[in-house]
Protein backbone atom coordinates (compact mmCIF):
# COMPACT_ATOMS: atom_id res chain seq x y z
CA UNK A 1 0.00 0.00 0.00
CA UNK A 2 1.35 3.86 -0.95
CA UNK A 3 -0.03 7.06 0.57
CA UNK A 4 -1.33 9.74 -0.91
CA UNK A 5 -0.16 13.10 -0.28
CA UNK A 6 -2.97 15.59 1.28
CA UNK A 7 -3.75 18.15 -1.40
CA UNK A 8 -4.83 21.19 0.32
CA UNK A 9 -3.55 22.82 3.31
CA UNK A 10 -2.67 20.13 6.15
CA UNK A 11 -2.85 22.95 8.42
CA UNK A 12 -6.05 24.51 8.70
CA UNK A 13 -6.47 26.11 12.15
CA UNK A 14 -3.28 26.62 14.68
CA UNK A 15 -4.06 26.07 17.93
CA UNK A 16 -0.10 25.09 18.72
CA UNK A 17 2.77 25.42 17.02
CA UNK A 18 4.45 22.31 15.13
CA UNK A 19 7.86 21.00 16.47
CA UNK A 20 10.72 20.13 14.24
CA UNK A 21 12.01 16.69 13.81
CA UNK A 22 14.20 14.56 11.97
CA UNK A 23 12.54 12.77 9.21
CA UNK A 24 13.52 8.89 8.70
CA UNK A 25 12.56 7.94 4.89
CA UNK A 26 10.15 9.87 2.90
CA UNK A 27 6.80 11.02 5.14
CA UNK A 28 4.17 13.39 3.00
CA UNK A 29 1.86 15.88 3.72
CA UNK A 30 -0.90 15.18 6.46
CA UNK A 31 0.40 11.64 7.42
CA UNK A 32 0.49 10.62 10.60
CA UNK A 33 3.86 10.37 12.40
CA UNK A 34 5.92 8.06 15.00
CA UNK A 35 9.36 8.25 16.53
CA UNK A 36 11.67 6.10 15.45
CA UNK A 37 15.05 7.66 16.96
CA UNK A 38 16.21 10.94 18.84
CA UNK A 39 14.29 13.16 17.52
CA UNK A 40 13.49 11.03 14.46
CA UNK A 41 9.95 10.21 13.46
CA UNK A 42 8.68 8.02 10.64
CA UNK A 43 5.38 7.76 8.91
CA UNK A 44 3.34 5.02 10.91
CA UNK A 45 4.05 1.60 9.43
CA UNK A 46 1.67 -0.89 9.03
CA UNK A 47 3.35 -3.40 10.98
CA UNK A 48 2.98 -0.73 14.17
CA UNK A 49 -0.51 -0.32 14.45
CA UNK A 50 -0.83 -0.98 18.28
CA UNK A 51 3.02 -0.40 18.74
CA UNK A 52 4.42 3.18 18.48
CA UNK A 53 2.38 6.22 19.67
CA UNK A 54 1.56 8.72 17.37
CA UNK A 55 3.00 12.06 17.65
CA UNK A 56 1.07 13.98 14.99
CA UNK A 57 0.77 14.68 11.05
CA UNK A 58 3.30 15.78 8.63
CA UNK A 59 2.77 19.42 7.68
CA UNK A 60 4.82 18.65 4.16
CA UNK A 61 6.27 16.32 1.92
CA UNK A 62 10.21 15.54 3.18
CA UNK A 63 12.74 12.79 2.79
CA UNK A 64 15.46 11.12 5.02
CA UNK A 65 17.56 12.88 7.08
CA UNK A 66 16.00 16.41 6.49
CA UNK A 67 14.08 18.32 8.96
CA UNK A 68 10.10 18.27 8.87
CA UNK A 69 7.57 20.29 11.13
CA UNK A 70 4.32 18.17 13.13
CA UNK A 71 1.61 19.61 14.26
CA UNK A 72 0.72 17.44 17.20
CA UNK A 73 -2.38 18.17 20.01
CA UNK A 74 -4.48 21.51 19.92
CA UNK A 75 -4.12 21.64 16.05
CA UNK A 76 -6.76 21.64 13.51
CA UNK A 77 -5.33 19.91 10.11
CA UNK A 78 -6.52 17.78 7.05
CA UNK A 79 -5.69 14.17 6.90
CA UNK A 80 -6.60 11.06 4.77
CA UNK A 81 -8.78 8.47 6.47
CA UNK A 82 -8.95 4.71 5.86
CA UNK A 83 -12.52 2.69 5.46
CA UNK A 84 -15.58 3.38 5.27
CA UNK A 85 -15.16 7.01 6.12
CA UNK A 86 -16.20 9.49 9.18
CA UNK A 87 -18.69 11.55 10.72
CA UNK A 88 -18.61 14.74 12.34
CA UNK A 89 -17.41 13.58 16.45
CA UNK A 90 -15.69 10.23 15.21
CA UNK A 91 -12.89 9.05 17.01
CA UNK A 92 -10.03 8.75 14.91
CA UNK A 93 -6.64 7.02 15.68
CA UNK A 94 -3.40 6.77 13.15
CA UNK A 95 -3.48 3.46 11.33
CA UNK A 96 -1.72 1.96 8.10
CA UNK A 97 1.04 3.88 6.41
CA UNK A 98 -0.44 7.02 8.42
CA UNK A 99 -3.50 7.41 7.38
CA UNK A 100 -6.31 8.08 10.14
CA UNK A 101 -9.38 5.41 10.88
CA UNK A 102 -12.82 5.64 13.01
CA UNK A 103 -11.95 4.05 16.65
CA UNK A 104 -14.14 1.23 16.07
CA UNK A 105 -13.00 -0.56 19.23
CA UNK A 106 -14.59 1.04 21.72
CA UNK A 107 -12.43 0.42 24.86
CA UNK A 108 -9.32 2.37 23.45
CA UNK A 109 -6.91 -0.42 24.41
CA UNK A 110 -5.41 -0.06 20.78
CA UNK A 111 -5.27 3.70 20.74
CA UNK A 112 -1.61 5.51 21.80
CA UNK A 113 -0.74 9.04 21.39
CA UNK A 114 -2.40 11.72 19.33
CA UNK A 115 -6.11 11.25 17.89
CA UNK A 116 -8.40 13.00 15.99
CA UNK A 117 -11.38 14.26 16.47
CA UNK A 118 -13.36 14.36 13.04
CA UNK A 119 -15.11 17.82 12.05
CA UNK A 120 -16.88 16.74 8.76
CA UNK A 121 -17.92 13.68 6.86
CA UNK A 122 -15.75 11.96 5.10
CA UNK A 123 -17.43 8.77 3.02
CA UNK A 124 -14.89 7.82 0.78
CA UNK A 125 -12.25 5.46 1.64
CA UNK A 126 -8.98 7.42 0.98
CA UNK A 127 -10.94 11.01 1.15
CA UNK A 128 -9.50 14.11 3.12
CA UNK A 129 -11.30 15.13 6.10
CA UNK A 130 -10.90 17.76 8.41
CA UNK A 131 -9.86 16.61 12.31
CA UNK A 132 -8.75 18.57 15.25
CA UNK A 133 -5.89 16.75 16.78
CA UNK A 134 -6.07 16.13 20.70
């Protein structure tokens, strides 16, 4: 599976500002982040669904060993969700290659670090939807 880049603004709304970190590999615009190393962060691999905690989205498209900016908690950004979509309240929590997914689970044993908070409907599988991170 490949990610696709967000293709508006990922930041919509500061509420914080974004911290600087090292990027590991290549992470785009509005995918969601882990660390990796000192300061490093990745986009979140498929493999580390329940592992990692998520530290926030990509504000731009960077490669290894460059610096890239997060927006993490208080932020209001665009992202790509996975599935069937969202509604406006969903839970949201990082998933697959760092795209964002309705909290399905209920008892949030499998969520760790940042979520979302969806602000519109989203009902395509791959569509950008508007979240305020928390």
């Amino acid at each position: 599976m490949s990610y696709t880049a967000v293709t508006e603004d990922v930041v919509l709304q500061e509420g914080t500002f974004a911290f600087d970190f090292e990027c590991s590999g290549t992470i785009y615009a509005g995918q969601a982040v882990e660390p990796i190393g000192t300061m490093q962060v990745r986009a979140v691999q498929s493999t580390d669904v329940t592992g990692k905690g998520t530290l926030g989205v990509a504000l731009y498209k960077q490669t290894d060993g460059n610096q890239i900016a997060i927006a993490g908690p208080g932020n209001i950004v665009r992202i790509r969700v996975s599935g069937t979509g969202t509604a406006v309240g969903d839970v949201l929590r990082s998933t697959y290659y760092g795209e964002w997914v309705e909290d399905r689970v209920g008892n949030n044993l499998f969520i760790s670090g940042v979520q979302a908070i969806a602000l519109e409907t989203q009902a395509t599988d791959g569509g950008e939807c508007r979240v305020m991170l928390y």
